[in-house]
PDB file of N, CA and C in Angstrom:
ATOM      1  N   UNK A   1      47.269  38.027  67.870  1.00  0.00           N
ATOM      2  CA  UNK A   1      47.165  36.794  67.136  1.00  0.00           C
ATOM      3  C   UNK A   1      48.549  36.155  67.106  1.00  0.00           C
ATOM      4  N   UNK A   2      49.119  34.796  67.705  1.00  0.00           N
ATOM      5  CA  UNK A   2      49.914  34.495  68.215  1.00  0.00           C
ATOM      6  C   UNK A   2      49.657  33.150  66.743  1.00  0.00           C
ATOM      7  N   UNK A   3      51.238  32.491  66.483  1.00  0.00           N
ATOM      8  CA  UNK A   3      51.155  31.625  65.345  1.00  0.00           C
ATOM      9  C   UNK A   3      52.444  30.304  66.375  1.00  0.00           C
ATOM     10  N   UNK A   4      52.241  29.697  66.003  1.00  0.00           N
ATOM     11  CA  UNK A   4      52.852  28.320  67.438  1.00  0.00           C
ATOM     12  C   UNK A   4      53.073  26.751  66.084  1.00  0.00           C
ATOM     13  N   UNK A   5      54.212  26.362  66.524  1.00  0.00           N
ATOM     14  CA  UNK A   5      54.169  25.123  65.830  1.00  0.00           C
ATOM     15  C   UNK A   5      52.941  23.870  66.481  1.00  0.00           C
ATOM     16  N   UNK A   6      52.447  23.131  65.490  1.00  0.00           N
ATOM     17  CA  UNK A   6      51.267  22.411  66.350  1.00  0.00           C
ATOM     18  C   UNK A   6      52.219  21.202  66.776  1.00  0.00           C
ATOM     19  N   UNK A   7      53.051  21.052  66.814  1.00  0.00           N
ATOM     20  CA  UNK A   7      53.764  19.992  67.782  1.00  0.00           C
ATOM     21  C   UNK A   7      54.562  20.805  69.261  1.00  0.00           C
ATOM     22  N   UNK A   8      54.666  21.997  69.734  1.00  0.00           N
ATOM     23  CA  UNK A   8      54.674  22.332  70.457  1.00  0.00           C
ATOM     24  C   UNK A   8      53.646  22.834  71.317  1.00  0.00           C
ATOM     25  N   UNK A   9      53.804  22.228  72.417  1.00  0.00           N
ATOM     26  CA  UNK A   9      52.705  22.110  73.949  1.00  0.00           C
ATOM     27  C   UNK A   9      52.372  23.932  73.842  1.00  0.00           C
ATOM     28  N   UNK A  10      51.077  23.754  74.117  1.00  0.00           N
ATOM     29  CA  UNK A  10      50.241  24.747  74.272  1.00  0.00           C
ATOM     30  C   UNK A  10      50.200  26.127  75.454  1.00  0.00           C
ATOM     31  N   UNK A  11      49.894  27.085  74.761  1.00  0.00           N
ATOM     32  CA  UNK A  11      50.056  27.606  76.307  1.00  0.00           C
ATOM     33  C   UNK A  11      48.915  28.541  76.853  1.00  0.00           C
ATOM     34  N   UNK A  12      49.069  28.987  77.864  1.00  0.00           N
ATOM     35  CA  UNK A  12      47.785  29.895  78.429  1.00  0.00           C
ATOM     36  C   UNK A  12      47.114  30.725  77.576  1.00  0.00           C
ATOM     37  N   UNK A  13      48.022  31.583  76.835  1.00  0.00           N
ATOM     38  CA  UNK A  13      47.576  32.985  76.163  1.00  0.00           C
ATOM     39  C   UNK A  13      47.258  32.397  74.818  1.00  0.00           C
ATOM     40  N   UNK A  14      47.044  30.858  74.054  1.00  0.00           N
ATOM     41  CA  UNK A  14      46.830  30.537  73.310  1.00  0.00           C
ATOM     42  C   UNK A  14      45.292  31.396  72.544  1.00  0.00           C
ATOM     43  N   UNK A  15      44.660  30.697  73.077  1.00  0.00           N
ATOM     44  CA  UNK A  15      43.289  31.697  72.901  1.00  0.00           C
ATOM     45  C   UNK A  15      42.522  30.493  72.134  1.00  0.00           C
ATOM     46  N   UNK A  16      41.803  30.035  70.910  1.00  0.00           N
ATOM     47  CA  UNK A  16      41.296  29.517  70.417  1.00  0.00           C
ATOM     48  C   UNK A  16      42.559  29.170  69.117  1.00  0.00           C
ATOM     49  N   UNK A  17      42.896  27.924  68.987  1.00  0.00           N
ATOM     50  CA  UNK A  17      44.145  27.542  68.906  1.00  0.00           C
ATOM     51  C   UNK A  17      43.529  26.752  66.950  1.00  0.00           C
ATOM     52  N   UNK A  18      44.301  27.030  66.304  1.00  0.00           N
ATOM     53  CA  UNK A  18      43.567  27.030  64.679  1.00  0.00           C
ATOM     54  C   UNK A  18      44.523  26.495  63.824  1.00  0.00           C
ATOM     55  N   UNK A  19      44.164  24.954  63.236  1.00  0.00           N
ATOM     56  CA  UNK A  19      45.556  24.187  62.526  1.00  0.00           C
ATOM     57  C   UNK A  19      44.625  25.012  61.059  1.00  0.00           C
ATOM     58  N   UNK A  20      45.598  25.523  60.869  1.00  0.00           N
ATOM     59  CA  UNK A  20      45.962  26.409  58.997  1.00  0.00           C
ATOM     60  C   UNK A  20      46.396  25.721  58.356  1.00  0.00           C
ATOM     61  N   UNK A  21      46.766  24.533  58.237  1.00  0.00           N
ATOM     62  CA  UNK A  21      47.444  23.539  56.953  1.00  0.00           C
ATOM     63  C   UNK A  21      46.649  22.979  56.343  1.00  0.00           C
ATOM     64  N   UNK A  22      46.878  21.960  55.331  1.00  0.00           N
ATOM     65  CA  UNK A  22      46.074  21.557  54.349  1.00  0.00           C
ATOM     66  C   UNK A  22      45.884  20.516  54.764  1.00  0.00           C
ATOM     67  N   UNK A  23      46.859  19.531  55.208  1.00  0.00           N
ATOM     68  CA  UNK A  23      46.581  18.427  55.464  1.00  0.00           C
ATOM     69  C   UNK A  23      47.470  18.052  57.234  1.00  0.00           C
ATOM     70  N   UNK A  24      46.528  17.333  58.265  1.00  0.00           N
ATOM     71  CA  UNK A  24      46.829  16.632  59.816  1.00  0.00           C
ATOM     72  C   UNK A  24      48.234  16.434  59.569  1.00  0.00           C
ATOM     73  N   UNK A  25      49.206  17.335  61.068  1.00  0.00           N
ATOM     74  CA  UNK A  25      50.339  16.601  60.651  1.00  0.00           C
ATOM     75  C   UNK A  25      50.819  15.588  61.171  1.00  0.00           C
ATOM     76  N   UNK A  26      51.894  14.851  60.450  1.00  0.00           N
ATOM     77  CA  UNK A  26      52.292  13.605  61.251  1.00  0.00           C
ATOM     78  C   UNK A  26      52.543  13.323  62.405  1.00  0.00           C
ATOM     79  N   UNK A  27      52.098  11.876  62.582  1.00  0.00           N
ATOM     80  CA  UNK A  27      52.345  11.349  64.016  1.00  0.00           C
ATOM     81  C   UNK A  27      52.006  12.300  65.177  1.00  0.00           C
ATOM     82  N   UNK A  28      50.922  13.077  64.828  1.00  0.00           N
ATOM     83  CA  UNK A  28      50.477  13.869  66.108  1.00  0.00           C
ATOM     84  C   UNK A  28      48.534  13.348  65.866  1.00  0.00           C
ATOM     85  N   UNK A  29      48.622  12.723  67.253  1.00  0.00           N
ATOM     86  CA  UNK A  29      47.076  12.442  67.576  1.00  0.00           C
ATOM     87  C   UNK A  29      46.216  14.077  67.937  1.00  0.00           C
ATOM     88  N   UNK A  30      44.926  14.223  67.435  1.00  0.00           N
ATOM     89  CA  UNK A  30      44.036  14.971  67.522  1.00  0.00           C
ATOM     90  C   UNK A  30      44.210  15.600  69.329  1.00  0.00           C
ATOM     91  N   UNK A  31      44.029  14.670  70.307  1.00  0.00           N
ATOM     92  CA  UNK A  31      44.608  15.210  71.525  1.00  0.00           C
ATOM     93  C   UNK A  31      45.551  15.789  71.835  1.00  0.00           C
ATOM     94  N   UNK A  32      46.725  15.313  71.400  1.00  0.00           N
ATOM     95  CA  UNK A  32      48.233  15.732  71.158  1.00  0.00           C
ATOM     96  C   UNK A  32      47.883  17.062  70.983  1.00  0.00           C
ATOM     97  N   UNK A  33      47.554  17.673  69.841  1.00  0.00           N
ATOM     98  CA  UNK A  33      48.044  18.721  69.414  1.00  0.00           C
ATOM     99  C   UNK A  33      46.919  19.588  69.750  1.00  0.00           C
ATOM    100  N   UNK A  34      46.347  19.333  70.808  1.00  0.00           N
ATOM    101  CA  UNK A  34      45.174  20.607  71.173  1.00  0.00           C
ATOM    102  C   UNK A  34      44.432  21.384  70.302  1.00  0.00           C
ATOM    103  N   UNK A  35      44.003  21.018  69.072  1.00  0.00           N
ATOM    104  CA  UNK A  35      43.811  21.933  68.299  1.00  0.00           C
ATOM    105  C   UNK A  35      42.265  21.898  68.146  1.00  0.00           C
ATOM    106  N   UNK A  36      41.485  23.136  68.512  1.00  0.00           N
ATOM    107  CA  UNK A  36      40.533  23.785  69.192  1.00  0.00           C
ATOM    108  C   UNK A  36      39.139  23.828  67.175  1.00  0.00           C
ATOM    109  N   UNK A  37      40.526  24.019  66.384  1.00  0.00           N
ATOM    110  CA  UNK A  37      39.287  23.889  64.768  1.00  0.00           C
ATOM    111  C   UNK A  37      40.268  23.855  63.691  1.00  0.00           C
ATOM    112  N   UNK A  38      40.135  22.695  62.841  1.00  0.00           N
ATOM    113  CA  UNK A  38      41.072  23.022  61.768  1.00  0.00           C
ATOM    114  C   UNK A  38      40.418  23.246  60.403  1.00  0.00           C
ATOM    115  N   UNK A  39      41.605  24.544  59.994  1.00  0.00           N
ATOM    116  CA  UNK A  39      40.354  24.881  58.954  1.00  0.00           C
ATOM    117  C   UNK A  39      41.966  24.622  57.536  1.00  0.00           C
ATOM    118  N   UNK A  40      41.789  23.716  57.165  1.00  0.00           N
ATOM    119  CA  UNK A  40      42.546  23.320  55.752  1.00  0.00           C
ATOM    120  C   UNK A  40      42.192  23.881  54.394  1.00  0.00           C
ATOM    121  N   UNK A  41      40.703  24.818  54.672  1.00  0.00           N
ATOM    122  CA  UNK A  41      40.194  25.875  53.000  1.00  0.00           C
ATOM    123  C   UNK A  41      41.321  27.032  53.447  1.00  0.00           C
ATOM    124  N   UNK A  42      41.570  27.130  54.388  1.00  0.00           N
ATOM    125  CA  UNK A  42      42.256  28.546  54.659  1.00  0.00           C
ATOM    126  C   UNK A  42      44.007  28.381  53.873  1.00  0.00           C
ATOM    127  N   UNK A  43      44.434  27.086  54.311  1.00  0.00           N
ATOM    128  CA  UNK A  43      45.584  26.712  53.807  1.00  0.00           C
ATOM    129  C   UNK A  43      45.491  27.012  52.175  1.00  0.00           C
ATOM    130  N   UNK A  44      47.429  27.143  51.975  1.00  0.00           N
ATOM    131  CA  UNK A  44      47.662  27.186  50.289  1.00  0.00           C
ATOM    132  C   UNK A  44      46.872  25.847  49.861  1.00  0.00           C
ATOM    133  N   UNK A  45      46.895  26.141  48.427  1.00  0.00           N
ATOM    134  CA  UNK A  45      46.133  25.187  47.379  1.00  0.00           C
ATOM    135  C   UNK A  45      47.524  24.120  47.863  1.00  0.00           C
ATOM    136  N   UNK A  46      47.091  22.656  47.431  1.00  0.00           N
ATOM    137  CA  UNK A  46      47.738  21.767  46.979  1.00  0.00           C
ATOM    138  C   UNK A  46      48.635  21.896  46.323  1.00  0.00           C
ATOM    139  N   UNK A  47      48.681  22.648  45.126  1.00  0.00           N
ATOM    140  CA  UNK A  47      49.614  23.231  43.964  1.00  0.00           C
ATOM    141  C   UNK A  47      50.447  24.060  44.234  1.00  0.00           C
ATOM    142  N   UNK A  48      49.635  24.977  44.853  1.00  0.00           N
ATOM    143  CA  UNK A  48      50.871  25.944  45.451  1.00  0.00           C
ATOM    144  C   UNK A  48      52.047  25.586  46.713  1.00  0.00           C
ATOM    145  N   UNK A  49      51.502  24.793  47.592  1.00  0.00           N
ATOM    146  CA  UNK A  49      52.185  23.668  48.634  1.00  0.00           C
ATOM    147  C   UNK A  49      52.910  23.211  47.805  1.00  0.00           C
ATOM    148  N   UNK A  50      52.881  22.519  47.211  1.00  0.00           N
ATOM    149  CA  UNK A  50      53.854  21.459  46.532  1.00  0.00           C
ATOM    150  C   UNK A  50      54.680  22.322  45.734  1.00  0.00           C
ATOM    151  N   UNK A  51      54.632  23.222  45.153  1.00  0.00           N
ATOM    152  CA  UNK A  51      55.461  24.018  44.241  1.00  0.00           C
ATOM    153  C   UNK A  51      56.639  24.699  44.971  1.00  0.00           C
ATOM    154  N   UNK A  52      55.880  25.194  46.199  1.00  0.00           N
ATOM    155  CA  UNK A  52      56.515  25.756  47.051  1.00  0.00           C
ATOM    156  C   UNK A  52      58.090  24.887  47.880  1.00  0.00           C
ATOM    157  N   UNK A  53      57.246  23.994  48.112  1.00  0.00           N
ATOM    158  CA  UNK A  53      58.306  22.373  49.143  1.00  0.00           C
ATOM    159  C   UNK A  53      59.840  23.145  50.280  1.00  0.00           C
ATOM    160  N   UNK A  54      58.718  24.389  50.730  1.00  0.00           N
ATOM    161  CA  UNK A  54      59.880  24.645  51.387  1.00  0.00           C
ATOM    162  C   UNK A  54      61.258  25.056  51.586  1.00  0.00           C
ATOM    163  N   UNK A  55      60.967  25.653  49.952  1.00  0.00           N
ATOM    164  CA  UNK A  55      62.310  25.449  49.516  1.00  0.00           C
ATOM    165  C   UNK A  55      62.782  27.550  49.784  1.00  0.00           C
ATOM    166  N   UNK A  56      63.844  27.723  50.783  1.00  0.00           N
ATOM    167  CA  UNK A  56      63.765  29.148  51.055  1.00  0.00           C
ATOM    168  C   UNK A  56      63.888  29.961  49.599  1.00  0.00           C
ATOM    169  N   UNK A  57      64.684  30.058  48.505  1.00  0.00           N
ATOM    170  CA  UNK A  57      64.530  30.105  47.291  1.00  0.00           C
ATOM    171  C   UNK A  57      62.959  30.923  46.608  1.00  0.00           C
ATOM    172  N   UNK A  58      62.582  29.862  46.963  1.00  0.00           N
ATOM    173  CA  UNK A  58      60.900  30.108  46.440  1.00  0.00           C
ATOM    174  C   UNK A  58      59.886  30.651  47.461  1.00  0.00           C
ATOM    175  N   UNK A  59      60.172  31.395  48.618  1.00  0.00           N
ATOM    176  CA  UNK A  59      59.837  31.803  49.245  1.00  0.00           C
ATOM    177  C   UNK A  59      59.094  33.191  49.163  1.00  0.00           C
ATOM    178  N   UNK A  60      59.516  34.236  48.112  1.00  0.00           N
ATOM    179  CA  UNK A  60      58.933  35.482  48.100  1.00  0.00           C
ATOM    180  C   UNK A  60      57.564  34.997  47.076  1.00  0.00           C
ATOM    181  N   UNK A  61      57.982  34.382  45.884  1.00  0.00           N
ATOM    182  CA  UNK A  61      56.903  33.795  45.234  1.00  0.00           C
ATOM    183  C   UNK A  61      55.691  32.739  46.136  1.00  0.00           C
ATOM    184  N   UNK A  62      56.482  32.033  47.162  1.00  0.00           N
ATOM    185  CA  UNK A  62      55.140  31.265  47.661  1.00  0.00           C
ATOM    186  C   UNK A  62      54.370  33.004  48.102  1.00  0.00           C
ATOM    187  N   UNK A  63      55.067  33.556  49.039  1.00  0.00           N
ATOM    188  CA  UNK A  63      54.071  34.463  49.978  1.00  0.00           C
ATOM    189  C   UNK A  63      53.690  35.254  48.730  1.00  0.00           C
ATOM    190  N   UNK A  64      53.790  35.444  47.624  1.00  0.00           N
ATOM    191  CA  UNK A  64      52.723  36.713  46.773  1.00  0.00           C
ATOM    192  C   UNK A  64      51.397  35.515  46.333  1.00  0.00           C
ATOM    193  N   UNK A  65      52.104  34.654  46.065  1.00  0.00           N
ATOM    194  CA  UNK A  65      50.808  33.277  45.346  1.00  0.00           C
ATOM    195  C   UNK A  65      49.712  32.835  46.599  1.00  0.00           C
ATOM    196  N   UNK A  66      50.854  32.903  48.011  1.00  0.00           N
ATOM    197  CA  UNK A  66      49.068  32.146  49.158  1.00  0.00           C
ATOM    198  C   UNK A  66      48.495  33.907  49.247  1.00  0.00           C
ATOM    199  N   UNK A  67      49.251  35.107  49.392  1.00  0.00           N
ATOM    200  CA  UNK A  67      48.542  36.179  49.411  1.00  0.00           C
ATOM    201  C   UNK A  67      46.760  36.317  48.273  1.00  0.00           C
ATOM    202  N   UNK A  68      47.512  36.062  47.090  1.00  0.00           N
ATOM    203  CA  UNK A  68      46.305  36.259  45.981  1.00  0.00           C
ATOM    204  C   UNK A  68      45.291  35.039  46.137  1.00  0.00           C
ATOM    205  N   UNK A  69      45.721  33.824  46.843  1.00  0.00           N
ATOM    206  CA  UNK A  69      44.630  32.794  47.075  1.00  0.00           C
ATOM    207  C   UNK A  69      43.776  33.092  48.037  1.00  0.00           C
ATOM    208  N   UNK A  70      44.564  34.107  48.934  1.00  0.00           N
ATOM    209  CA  UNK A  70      43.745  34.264  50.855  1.00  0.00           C
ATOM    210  C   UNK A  70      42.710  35.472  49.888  1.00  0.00           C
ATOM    211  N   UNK A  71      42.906  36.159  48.969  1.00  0.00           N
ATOM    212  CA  UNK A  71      42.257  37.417  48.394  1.00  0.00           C
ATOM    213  C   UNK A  71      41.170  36.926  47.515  1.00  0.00           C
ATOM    214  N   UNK A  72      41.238  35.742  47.504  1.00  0.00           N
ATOM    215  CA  UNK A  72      40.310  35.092  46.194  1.00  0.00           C
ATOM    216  C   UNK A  72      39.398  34.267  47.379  1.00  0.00           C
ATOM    217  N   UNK A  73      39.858  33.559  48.676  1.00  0.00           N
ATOM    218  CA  UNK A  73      38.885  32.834  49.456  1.00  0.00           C
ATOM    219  C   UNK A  73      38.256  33.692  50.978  1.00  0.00           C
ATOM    220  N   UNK A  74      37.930  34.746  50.348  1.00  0.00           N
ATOM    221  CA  UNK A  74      37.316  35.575  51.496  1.00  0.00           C
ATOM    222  C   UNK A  74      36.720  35.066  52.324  1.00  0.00           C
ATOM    223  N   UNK A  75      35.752  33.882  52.361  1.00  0.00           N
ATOM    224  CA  UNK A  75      35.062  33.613  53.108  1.00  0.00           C
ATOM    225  C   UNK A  75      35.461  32.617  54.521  1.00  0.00           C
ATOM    226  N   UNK A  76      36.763  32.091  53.852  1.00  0.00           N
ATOM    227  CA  UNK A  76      37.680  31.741  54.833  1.00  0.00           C
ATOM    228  C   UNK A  76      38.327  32.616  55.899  1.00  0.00           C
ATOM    229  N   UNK A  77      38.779  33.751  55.126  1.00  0.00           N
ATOM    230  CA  UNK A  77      39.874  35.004  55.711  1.00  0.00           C
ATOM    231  C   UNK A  77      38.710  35.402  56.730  1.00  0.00           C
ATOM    232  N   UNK A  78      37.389  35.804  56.472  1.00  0.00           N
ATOM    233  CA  UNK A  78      36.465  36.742  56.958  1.00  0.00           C
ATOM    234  C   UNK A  78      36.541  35.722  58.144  1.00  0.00           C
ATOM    235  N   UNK A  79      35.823  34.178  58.441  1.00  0.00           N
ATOM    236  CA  UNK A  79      35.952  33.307  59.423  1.00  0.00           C
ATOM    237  C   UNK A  79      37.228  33.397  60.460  1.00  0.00           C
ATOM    238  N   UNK A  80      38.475  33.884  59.809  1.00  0.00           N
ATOM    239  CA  UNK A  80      39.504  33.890  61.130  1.00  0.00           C
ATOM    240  C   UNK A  80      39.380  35.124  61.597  1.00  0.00           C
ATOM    241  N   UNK A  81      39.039  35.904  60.535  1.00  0.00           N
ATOM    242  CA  UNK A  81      39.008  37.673  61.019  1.00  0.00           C
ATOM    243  C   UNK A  81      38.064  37.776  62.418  1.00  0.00           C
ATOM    244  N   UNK A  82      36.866  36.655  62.062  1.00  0.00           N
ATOM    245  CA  UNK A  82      35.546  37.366  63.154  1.00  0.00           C
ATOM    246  C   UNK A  82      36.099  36.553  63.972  1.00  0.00           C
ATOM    247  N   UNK A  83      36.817  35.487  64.547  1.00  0.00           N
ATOM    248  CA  UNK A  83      37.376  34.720  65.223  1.00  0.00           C
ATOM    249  C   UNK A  83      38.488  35.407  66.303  1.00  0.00           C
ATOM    250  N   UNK A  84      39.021  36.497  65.840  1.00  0.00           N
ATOM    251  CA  UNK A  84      40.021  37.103  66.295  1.00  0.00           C
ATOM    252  C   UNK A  84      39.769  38.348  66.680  1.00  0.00           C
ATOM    253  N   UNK A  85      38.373  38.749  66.226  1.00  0.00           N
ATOM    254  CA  UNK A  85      38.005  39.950  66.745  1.00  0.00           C
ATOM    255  C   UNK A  85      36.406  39.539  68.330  1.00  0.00           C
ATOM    256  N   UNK A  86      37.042  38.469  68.877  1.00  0.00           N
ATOM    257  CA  UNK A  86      36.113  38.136  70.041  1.00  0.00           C
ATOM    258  C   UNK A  86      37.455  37.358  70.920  1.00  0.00           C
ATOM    259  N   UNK A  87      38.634  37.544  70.757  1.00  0.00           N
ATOM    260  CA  UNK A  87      39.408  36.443  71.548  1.00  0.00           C
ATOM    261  C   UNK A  87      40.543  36.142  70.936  1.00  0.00           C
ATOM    262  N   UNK A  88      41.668  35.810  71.551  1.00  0.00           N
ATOM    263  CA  UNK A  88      43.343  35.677  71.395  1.00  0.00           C
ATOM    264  C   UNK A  88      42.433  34.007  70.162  1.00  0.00           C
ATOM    265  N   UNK A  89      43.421  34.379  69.466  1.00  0.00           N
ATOM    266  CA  UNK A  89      43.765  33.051  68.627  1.00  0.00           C
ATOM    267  C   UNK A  89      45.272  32.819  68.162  1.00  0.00           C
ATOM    268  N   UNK A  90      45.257  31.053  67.925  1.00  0.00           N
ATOM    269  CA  UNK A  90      47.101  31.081  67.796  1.00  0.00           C
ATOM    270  C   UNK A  90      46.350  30.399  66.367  1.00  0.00           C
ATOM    271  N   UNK A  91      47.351  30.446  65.264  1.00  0.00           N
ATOM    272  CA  UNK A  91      47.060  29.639  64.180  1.00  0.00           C
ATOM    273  C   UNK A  91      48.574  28.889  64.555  1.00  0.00           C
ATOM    274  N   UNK A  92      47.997  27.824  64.347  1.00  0.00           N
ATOM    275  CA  UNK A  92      49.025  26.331  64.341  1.00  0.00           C
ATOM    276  C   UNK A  92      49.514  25.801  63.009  1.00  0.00           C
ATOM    277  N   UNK A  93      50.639  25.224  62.550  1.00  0.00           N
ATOM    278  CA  UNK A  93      51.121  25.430  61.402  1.00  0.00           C
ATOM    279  C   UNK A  93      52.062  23.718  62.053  1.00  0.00           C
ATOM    280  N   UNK A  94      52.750  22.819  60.912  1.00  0.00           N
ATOM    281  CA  UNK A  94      53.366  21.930  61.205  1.00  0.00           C
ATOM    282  C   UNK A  94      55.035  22.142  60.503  1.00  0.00           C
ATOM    283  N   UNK A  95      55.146  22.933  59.477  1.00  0.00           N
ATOM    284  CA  UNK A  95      56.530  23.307  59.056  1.00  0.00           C
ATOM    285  C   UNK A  95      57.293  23.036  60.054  1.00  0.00           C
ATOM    286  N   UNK A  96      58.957  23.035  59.495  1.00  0.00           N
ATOM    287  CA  UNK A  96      59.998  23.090  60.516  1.00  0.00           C
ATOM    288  C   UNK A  96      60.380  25.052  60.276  1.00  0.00           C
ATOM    289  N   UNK A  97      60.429  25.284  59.522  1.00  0.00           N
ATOM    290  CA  UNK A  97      60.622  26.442  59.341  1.00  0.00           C
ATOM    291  C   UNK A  97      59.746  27.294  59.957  1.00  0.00           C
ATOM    292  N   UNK A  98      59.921  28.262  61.219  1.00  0.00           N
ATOM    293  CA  UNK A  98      59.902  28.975  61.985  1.00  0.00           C
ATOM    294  C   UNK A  98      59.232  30.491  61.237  1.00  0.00           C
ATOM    295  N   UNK A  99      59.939  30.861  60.343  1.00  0.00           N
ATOM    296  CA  UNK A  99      60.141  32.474  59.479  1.00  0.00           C
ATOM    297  C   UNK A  99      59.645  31.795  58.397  1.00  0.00           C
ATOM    298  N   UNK A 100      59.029  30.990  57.718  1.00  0.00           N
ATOM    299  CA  UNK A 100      58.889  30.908  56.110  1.00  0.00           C
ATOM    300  C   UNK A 100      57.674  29.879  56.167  1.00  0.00           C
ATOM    301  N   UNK A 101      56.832  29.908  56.726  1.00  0.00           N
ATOM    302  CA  UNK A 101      55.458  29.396  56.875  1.00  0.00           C
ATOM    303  C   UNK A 101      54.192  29.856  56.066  1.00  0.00           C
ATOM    304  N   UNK A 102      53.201  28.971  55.910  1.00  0.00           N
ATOM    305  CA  UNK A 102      51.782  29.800  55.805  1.00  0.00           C
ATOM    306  C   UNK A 102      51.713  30.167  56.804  1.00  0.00           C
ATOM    307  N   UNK A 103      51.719  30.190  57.845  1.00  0.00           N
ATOM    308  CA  UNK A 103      51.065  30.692  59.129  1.00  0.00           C
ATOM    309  C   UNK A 103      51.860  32.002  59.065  1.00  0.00           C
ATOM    310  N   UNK A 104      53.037  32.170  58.766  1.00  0.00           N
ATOM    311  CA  UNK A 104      53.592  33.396  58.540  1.00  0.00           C
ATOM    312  C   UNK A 104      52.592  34.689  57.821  1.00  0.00           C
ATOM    313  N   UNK A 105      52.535  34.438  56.664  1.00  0.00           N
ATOM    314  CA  UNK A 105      52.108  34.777  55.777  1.00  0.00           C
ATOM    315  C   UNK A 105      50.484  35.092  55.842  1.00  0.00           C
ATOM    316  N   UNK A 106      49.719  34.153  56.385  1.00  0.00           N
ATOM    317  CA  UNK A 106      48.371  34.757  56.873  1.00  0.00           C
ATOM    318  C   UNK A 106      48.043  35.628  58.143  1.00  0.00           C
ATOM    319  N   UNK A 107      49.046  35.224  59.168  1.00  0.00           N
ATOM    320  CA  UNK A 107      48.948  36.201  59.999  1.00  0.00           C
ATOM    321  C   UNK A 107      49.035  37.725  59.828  1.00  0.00           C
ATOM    322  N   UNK A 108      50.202  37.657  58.534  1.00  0.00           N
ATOM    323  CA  UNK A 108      50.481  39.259  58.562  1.00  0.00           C
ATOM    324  C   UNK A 108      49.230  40.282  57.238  1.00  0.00           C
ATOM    325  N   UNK A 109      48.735  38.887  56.695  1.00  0.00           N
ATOM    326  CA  UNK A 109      47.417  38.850  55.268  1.00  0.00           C
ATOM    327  C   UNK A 109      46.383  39.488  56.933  1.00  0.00           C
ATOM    328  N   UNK A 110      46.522  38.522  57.705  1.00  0.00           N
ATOM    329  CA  UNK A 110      45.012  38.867  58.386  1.00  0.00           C
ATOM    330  C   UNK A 110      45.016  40.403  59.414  1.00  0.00           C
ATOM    331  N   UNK A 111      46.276  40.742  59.511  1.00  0.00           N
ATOM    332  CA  UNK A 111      46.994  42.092  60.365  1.00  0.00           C
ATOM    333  C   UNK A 111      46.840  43.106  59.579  1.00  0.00           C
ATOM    334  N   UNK A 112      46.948  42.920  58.520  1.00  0.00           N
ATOM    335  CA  UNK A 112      47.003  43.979  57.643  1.00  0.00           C
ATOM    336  C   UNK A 112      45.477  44.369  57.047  1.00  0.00           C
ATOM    337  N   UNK A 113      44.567  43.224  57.248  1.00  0.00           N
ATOM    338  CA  UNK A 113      43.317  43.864  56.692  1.00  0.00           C
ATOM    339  C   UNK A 113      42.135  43.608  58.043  1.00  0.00           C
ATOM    340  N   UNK A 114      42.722  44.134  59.022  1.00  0.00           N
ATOM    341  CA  UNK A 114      41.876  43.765  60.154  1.00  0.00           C
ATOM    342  C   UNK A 114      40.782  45.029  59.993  1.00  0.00           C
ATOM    343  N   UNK A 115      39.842  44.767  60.006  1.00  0.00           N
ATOM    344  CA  UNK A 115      38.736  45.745  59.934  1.00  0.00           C
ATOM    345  C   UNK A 115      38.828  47.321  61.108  1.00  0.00           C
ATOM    346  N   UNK A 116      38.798  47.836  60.509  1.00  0.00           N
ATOM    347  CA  UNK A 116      38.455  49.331  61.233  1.00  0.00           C
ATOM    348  C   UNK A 116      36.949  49.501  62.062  1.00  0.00           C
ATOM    349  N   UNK A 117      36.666  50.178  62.709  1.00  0.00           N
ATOM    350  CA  UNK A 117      35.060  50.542  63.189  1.00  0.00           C
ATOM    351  C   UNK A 117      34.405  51.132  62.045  1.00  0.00           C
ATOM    352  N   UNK A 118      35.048  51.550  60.938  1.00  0.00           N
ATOM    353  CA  UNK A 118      34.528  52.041  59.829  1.00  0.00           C
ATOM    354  C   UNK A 118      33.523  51.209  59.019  1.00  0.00           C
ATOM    355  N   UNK A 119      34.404  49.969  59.034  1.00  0.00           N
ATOM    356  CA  UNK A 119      34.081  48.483  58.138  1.00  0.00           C
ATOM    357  C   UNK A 119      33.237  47.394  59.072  1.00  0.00           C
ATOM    358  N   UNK A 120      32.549  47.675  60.035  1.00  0.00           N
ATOM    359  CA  UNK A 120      31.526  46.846  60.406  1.00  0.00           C
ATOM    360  C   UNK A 120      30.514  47.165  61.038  1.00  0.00           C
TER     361      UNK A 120
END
């Protein structure tokens, strides 16, 4: 599961390519940014986005707060889970920040509870 800024050009091993934000980012047309399904329930709340603003500071608190939201909207998490267990997926993210993303933060939410053969 590969995580890619959605303003950077796409690439082969993309797989089924997934904008995770809350809200389209700027000045990028729907073509532009190749993006294959965007799912914005998966993204932080509004509240928590805005509280957050990027600020590195508030960074361990954003990732425990979108953690307990991704734990509260299962039905979202479960949708990227079965998504990723048939095929490479990139989740696409618009931040400038590289290391301090949601896309950060769900990738390693969705790595960490990837189902066993036990669990399906």
């Amino acid at each position: 599961m590969g995580i890619r800024r959605v303003y950077d050009a796409s690439a082969d091993g993309d797989g089924v390519r997934i904008l995770v934000d809350r809200l389209w980012p700027r000045g990028l047309t729907k073509e532009k940014a190749a993006v294959d399904l965007w799912l914005p329930e998966v993204a932080p709340s509004n509240a928590l986005r805005k509280r957050f603003g990027h600020k590195t500071e508030r960074w361990n608190e954003f990732r425990q707060a979108y953690r307990e939201e991704l734990t509260r909207n299962a039905a979202a998490v479960d949708e990227l889970r079965s998504m990723a267990e048939y095929g490479p997926i990139t989740l696409l993210y618009a931040a400038k920040d590289t290391a301090q993303n949601n896309a950060v933060v769900l990738r390693e939410f969705l790595t960490e509870r990837r189902k066993t053969p036990s669990d399906r």
